[in-house]
C-alpha atoms as a PDB file:
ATOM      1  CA  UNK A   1       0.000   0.000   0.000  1.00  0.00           C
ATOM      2  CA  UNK A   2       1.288   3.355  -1.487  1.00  0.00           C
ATOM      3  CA  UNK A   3       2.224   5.631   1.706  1.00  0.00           C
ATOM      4  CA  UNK A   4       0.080   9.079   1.986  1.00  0.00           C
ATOM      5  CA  UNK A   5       2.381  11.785   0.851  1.00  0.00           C
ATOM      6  CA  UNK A   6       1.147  15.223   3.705  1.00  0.00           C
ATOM      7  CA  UNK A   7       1.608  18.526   2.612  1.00  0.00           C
ATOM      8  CA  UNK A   8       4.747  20.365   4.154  1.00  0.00           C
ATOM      9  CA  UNK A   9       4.229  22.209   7.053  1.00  0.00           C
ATOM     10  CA  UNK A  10       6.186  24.805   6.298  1.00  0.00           C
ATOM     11  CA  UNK A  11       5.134  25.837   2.776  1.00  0.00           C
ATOM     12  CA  UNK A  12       1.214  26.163   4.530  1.00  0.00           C
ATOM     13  CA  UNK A  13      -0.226  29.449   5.120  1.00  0.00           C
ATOM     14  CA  UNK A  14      -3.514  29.420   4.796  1.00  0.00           C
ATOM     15  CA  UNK A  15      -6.111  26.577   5.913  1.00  0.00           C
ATOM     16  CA  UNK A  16      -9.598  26.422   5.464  1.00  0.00           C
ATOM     17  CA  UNK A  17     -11.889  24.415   7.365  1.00  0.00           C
ATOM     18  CA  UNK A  18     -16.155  24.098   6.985  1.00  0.00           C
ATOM     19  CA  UNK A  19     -18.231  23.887  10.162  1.00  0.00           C
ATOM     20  CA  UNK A  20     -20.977  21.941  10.326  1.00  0.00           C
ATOM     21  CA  UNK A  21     -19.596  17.822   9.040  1.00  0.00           C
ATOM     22  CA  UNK A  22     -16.628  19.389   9.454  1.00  0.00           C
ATOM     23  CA  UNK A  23     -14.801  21.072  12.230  1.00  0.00           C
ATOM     24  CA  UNK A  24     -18.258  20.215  14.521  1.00  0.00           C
ATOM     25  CA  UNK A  25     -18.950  16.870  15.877  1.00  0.00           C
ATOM     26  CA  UNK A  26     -22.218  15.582  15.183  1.00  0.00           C
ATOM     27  CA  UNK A  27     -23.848  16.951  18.028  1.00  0.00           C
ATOM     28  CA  UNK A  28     -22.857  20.138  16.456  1.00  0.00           C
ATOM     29  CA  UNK A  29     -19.855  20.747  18.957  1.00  0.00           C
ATOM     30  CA  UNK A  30     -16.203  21.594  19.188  1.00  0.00           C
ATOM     31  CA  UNK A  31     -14.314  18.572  20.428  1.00  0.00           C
ATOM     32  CA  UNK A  32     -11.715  18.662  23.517  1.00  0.00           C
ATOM     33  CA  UNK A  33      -8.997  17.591  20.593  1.00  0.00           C
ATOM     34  CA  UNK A  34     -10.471  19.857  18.085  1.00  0.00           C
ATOM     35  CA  UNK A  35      -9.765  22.620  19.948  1.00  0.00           C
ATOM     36  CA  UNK A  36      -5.917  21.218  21.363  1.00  0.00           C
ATOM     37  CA  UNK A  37      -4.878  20.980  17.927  1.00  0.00           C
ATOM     38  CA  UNK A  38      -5.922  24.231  16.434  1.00  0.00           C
ATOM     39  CA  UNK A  39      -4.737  26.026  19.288  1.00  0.00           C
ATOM     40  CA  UNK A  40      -1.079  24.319  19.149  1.00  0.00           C
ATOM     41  CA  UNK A  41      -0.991  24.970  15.524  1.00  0.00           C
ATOM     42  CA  UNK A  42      -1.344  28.547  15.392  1.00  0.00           C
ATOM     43  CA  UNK A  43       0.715  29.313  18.468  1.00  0.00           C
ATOM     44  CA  UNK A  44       3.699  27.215  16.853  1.00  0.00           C
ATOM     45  CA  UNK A  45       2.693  28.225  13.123  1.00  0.00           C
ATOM     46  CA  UNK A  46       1.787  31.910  13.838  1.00  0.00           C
ATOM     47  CA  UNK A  47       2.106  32.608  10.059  1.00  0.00           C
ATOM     48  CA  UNK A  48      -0.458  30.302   9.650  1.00  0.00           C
ATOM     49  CA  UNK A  49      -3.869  31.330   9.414  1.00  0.00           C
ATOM     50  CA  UNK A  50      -6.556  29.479  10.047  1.00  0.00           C
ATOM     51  CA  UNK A  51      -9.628  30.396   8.098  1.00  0.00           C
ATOM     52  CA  UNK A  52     -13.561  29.392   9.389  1.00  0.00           C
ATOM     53  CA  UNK A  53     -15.321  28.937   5.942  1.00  0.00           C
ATOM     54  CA  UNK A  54     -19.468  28.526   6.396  1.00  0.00           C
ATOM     55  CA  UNK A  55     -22.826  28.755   5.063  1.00  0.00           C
ATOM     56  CA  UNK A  56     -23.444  30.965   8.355  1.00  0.00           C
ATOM     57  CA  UNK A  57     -23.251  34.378   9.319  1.00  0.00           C
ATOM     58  CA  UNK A  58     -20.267  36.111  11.210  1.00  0.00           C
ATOM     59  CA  UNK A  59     -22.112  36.506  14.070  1.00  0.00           C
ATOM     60  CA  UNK A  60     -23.357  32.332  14.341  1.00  0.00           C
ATOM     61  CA  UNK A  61     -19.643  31.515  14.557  1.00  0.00           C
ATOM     62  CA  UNK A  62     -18.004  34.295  16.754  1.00  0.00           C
ATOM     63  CA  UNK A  63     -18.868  31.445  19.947  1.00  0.00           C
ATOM     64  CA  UNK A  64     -16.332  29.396  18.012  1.00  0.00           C
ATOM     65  CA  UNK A  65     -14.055  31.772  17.124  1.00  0.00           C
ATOM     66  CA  UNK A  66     -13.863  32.533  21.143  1.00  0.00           C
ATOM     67  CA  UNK A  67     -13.669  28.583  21.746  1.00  0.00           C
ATOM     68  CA  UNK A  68     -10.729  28.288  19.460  1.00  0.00           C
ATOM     69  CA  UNK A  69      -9.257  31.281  20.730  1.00  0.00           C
ATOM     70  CA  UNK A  70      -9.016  32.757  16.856  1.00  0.00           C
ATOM     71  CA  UNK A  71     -10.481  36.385  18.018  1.00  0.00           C
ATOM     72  CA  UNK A  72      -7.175  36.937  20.458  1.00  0.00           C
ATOM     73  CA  UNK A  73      -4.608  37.440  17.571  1.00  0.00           C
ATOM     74  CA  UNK A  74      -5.981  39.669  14.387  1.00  0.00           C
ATOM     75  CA  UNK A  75      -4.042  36.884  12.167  1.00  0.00           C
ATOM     76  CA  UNK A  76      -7.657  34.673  11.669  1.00  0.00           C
ATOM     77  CA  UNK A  77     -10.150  35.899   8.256  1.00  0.00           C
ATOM     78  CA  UNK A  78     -13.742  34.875   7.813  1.00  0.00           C
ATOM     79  CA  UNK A  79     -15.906  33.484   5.290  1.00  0.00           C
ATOM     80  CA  UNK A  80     -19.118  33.843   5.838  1.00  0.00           C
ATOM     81  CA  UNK A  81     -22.716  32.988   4.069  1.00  0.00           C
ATOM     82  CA  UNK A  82     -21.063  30.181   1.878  1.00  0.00           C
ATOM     83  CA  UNK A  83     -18.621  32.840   0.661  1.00  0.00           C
ATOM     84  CA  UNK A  84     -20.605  36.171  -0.304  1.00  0.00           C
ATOM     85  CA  UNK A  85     -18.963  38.220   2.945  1.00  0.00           C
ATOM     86  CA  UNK A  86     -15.476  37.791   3.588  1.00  0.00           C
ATOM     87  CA  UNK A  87     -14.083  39.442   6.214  1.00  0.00           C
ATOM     88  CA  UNK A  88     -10.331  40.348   6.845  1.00  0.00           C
ATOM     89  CA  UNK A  89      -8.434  39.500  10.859  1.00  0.00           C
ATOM     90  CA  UNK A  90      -9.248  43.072  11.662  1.00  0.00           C
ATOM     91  CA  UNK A  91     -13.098  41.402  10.976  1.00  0.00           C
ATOM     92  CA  UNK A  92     -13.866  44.197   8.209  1.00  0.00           C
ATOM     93  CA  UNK A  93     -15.448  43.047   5.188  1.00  0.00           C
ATOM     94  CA  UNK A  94     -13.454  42.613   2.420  1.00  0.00           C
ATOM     95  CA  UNK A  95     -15.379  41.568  -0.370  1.00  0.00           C
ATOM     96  CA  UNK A  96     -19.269  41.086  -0.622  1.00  0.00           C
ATOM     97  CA  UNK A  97     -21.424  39.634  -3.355  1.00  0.00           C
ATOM     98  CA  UNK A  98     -25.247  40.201  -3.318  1.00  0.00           C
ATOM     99  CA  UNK A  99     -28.399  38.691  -5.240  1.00  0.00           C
ATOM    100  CA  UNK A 100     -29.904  41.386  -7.626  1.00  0.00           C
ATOM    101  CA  UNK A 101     -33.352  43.085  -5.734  1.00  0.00           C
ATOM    102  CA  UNK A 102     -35.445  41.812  -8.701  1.00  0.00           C
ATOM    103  CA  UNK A 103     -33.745  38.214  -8.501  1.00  0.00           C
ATOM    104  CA  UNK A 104     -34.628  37.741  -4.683  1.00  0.00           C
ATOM    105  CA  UNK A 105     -38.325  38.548  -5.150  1.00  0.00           C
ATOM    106  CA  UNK A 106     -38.433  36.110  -8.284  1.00  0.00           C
ATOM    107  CA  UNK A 107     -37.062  33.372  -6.429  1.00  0.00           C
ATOM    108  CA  UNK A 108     -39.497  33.867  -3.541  1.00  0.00           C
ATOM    109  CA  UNK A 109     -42.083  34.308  -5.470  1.00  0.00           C
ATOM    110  CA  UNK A 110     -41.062  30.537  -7.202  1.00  0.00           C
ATOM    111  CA  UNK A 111     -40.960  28.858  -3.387  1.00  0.00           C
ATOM    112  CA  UNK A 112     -44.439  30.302  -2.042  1.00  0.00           C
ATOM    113  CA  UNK A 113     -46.075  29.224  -6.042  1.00  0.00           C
ATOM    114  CA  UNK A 114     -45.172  25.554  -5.511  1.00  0.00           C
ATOM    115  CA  UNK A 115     -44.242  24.791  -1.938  1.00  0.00           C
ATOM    116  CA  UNK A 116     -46.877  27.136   0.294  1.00  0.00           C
ATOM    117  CA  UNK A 117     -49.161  24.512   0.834  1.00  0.00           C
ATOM    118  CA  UNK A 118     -46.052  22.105   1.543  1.00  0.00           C
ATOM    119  CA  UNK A 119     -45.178  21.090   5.157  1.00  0.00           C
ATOM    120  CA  UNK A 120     -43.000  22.802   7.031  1.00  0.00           C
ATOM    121  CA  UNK A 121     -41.906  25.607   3.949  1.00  0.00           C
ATOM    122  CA  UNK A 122     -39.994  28.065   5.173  1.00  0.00           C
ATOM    123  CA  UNK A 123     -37.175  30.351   3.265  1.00  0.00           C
ATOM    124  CA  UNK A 124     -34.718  32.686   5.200  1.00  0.00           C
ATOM    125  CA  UNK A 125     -33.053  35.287   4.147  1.00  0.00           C
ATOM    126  CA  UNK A 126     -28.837  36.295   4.499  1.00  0.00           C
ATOM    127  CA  UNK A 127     -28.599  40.019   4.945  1.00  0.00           C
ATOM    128  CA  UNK A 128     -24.766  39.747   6.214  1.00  0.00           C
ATOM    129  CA  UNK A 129     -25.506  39.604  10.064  1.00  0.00           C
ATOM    130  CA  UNK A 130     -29.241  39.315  10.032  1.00  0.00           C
ATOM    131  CA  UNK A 131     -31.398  36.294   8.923  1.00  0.00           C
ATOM    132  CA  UNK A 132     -34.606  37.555   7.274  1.00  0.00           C
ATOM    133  CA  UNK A 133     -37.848  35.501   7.831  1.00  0.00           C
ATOM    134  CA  UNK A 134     -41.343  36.713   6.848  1.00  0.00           C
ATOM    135  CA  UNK A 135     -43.014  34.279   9.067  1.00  0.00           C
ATOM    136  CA  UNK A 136     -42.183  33.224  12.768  1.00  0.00           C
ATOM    137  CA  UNK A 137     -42.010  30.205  11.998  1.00  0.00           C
ATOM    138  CA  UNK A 138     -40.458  26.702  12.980  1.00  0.00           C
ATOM    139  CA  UNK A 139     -37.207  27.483  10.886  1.00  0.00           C
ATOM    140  CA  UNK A 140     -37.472  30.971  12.310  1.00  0.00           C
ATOM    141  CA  UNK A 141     -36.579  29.476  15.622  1.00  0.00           C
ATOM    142  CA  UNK A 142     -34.503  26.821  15.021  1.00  0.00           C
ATOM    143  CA  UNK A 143     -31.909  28.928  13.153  1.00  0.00           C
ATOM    144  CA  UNK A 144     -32.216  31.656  16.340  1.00  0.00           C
ATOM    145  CA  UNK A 145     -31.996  28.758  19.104  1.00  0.00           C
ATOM    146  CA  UNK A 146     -29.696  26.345  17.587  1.00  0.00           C
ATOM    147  CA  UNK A 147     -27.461  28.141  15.147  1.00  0.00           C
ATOM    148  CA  UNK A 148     -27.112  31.285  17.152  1.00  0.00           C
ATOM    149  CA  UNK A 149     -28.109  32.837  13.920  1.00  0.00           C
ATOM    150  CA  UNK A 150     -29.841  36.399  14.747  1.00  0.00           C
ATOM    151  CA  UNK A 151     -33.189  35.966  12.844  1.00  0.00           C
ATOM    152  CA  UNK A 152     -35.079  39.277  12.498  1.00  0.00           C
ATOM    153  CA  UNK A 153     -38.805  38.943  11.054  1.00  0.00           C
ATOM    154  CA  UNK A 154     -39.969  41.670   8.640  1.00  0.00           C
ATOM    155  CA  UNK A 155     -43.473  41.281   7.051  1.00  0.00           C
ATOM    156  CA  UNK A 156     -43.870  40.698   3.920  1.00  0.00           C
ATOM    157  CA  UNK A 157     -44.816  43.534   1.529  1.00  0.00           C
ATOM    158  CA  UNK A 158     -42.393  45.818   3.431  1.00  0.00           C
ATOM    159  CA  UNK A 159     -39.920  42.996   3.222  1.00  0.00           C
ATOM    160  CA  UNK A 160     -40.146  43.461  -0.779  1.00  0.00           C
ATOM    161  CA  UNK A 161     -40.599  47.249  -1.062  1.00  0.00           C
ATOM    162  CA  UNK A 162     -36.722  47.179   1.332  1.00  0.00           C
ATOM    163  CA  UNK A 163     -35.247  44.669  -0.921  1.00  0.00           C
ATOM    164  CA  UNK A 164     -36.570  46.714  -4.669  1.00  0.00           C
ATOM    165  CA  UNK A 165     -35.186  50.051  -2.901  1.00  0.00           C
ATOM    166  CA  UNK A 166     -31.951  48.646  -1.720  1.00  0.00           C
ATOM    167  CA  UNK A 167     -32.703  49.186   1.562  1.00  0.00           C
ATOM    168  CA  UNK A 168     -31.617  45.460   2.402  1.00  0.00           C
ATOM    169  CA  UNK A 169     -29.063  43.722   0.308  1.00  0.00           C
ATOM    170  CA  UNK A 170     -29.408  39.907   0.217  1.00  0.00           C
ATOM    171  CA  UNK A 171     -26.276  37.457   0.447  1.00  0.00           C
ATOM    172  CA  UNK A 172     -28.183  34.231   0.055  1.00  0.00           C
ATOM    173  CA  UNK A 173     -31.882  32.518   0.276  1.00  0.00           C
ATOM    174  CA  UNK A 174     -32.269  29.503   2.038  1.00  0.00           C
ATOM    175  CA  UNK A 175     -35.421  27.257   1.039  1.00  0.00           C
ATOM    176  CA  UNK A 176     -36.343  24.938   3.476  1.00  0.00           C
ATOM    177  CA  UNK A 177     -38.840  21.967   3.208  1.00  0.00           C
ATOM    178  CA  UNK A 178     -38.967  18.795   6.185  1.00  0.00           C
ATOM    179  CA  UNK A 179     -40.288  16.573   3.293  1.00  0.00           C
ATOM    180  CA  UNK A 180     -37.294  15.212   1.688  1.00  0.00           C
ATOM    181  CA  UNK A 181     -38.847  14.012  -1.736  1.00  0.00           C
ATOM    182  CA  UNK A 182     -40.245  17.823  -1.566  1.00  0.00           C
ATOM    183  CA  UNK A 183     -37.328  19.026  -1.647  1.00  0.00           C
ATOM    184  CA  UNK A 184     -35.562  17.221  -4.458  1.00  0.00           C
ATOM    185  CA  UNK A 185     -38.784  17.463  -7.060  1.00  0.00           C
ATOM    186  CA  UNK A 186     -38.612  21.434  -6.018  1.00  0.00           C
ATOM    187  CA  UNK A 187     -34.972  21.644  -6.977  1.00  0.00           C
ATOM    188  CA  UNK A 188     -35.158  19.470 -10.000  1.00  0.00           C
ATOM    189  CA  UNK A 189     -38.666  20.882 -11.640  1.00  0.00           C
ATOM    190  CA  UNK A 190     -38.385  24.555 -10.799  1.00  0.00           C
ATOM    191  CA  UNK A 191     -35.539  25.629  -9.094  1.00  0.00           C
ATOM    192  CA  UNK A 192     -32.586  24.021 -11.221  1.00  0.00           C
ATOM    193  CA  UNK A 193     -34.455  25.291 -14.447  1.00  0.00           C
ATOM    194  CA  UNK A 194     -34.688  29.073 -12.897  1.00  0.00           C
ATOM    195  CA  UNK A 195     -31.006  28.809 -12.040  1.00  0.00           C
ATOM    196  CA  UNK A 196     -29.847  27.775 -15.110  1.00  0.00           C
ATOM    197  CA  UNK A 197     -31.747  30.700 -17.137  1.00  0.00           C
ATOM    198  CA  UNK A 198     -30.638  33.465 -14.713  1.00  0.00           C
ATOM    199  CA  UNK A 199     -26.794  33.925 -15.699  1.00  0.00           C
ATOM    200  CA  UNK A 200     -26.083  35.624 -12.051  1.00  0.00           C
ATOM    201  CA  UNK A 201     -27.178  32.754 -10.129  1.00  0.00           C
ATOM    202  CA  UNK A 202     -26.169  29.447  -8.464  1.00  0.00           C
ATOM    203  CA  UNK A 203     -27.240  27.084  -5.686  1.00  0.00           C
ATOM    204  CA  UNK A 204     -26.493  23.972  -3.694  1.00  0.00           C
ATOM    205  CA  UNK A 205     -27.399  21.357  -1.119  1.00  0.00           C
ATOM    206  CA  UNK A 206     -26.077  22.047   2.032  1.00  0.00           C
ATOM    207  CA  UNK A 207     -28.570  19.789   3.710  1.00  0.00           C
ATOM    208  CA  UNK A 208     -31.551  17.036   2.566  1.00  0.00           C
ATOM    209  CA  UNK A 209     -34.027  19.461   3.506  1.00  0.00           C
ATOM    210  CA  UNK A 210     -32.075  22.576   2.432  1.00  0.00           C
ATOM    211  CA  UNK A 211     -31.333  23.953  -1.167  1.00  0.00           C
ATOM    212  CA  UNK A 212     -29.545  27.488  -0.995  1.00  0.00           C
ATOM    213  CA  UNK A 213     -29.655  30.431  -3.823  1.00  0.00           C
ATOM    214  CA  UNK A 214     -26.768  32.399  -3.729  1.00  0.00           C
ATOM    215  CA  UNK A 215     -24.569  35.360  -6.318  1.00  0.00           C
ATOM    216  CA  UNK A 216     -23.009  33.333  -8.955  1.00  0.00           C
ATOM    217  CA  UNK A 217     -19.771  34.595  -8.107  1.00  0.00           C
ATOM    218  CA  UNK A 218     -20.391  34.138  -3.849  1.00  0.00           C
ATOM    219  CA  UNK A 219     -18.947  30.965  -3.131  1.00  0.00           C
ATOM    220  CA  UNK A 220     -16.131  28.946  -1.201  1.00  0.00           C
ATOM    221  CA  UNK A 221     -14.360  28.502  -4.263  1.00  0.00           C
ATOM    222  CA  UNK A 222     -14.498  32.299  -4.929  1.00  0.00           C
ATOM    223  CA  UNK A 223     -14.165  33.562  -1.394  1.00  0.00           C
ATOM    224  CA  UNK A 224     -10.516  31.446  -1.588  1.00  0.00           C
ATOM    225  CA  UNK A 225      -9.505  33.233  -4.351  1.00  0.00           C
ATOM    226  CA  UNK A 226      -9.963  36.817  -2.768  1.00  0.00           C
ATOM    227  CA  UNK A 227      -8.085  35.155   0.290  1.00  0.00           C
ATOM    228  CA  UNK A 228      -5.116  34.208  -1.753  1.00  0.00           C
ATOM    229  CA  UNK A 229      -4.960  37.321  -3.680  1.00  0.00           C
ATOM    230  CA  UNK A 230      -5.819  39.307  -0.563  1.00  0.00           C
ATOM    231  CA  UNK A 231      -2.738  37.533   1.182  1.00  0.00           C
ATOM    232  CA  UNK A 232      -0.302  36.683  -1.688  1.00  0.00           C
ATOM    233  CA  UNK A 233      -0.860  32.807  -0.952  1.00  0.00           C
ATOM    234  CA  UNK A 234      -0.404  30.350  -3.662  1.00  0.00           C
ATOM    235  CA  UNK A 235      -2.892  27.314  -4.285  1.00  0.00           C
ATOM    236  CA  UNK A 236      -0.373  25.015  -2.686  1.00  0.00           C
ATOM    237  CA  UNK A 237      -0.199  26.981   0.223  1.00  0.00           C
ATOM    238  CA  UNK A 238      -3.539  26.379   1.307  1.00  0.00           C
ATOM    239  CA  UNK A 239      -5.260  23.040   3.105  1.00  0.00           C
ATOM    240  CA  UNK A 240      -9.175  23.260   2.814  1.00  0.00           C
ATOM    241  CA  UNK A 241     -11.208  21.043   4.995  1.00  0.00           C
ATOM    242  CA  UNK A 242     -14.884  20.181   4.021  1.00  0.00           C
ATOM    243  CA  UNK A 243     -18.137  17.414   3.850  1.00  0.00           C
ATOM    244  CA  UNK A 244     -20.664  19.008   1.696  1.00  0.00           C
ATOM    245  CA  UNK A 245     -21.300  19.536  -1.877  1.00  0.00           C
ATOM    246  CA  UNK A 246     -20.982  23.352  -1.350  1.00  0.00           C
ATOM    247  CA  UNK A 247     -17.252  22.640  -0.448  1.00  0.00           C
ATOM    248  CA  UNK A 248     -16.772  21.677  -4.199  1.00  0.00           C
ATOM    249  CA  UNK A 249     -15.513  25.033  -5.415  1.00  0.00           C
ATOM    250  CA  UNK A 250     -13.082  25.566  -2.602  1.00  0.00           C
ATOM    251  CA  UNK A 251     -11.751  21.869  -3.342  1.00  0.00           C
ATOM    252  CA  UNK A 252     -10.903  23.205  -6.668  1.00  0.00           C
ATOM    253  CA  UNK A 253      -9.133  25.740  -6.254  1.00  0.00           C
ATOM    254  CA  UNK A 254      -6.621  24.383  -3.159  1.00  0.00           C
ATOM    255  CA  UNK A 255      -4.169  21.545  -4.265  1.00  0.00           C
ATOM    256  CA  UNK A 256      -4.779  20.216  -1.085  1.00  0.00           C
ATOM    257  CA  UNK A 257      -8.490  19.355  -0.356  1.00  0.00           C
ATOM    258  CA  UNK A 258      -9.362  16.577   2.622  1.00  0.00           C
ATOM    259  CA  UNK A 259     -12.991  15.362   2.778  1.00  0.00           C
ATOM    260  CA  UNK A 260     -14.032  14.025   5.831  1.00  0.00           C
ATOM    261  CA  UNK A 261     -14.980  10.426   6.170  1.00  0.00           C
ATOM    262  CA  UNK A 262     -18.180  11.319   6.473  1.00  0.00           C
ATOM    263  CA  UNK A 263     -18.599  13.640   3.166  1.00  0.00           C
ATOM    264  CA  UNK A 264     -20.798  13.351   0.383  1.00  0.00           C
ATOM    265  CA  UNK A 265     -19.332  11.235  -2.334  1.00  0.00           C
ATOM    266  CA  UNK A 266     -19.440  14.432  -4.911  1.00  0.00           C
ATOM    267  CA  UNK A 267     -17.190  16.032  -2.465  1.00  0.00           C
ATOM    268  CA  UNK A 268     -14.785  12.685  -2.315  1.00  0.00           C
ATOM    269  CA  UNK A 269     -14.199  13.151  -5.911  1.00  0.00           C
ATOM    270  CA  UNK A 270     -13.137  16.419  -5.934  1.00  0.00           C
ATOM    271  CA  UNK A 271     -10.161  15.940  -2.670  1.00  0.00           C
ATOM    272  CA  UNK A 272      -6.970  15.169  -2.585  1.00  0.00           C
ATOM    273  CA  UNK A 273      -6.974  13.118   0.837  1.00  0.00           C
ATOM    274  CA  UNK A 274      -9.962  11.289   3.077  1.00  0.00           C
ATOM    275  CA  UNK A 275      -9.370  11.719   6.500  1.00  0.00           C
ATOM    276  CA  UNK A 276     -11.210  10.316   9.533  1.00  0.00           C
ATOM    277  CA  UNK A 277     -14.871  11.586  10.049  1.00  0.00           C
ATOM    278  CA  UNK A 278     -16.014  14.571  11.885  1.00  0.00           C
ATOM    279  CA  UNK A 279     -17.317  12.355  14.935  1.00  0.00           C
ATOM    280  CA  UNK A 280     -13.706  11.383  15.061  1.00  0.00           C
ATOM    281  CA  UNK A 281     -11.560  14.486  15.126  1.00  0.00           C
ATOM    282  CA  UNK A 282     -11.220  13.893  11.316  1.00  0.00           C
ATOM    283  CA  UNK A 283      -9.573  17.386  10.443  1.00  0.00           C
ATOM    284  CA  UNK A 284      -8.039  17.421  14.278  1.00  0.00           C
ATOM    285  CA  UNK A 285      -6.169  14.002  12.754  1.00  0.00           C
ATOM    286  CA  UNK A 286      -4.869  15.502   9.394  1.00  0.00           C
ATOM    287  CA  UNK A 287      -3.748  19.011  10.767  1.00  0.00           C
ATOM    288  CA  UNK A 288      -1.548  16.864  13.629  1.00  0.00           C
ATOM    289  CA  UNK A 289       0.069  14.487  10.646  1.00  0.00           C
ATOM    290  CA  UNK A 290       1.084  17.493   8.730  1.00  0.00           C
ATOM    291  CA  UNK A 291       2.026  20.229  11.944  1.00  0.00           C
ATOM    292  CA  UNK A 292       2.680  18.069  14.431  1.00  0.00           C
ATOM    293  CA  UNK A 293       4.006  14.353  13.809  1.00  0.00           C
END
């Protein structure tokens, strides 16, 4: 059997690590190790910075960023919202990507024709910090409770008139449906077909009952490539870590891409290296081969 060749420690600057599959357990935590090994390898790598790159907003992941002590030093950026915010160490935005005003209401507009009447439908709204809901609903709680997202309802019509006067600039839609086989006949008969006929959007599957609508330009993949021209970093110089099929475009653009274990196969055909799975320090294990062996 062919012995794994690691990346060199000292040619890294720059890794790049998901959240939830990822650098969370499944019960959506930090583990004891997690945290060792990130903490050892930017106090004895301090030109090494260690990137949080998530569908969620800045302020969701600030408890982590205080966990892995990443807010002491101003060495640590931010990807945010699947890539359409990127902030710099000094946490300033760098770089933003928005969906047009006349976009977001079209795509709404598509979810309420064809799922309203569908259990548990619910859409939310990215406005950088702020999670938009038109309805207090189920979703509208779970993201608040459980995601320490901050989820602000606005009603409806004034919702739209905001959005068509720029008055609130939208990052990314989530679409949210409990019914599974909802969720995949929505994406295949009407939302894929949208996407491909508007030229300035994408989506992706970041969960079975989650399909996201972002800028075509705001992803991982893109917010990566502002990183490394932000900080002079080749592609070699960066690790990414990921398990879901919006970790694709970040995958291909680092030489070095490690799926965990547990990742969708997609995302296994776009890496580099397979480590162990999230429930078993999978990135903890890879970062300690290359930094710390």
């Amino acid at each position: 059997m062919t012995e794994t060749t690691y990346p060199t420690a000292s040619n890294i600057r720059l890794l790049v690590s998901d959240v939830d599959g990822t650098l969370l357990n499944s019960k959506g935590q930090l583990s004891e190790k997690t945290i060792e090994v990130i903490q050892k390898v930017t106090k004895q790598y301090p030109l090494v910075k260690f990137v949080i790159s998530t569908g969620k907003s800045e302020h969701a992941i600030q408890p982590l960023r205080d966990q892995l002590k990443l807010n002491d030093t101003p060495n640590h950026p931010t990807s945010c919202i699947n890539g359409c915010v990127i902030y710099n160490e000094n946490n300033k935005v760098i770089k933003e990507y928005i969906i047009p005003p006349e976009s977001v209401i079209d795509i709404i507009n598509l979810c309420e024709n064809y799922l309203k009447d569908k259990t548990l439908f619910s859409f939310g709204c990215y406005s950088r910090n702020d999670m938009i809901f038109i309805r207090k609903d189920f979703h509208y709680h779970r993201l608040r409770d459980f995601y320490n997202e901050n989820t602000v309802y606005i009603e409806r019509e004034e919702f739209f008139q905001r959005v068509l006067s720029s008055d609130i600039s939208i990052n990314k839609i989530c679409i949210f449906n409990k019914d599974i086989d909802v969720i995949k006949e929505f994406r295949k008969i009407k939302l894929e077909p949208f996407i491909e006929t508007n030229s300035v959007l994408c989506m992706t599957q970041t969960g079975a009952d989650c399909l996201e609508v972002m800028p075509k330009d705001g992803n991982k993949g893109s917010s990566l490539k502002n990183l490394l021209e932000t900080y002079q970093f080749t592609n070699d110089q960066v690790i990414v870590f990921g398990d879901g099929e919006n970790d694709i475009p970040m995958f291909d653009v680092s030489a070095h891409g490690v799926a965990m274990e547990n990742a969708v196969d997609c995302l296994k055909e776009h890496a580099n290296y397979i480590s162990k799975s999230n429930d078993e320090d999978g990135l903890a294990v890879f970062l300690e081969k290359v930094f710390l062996s």
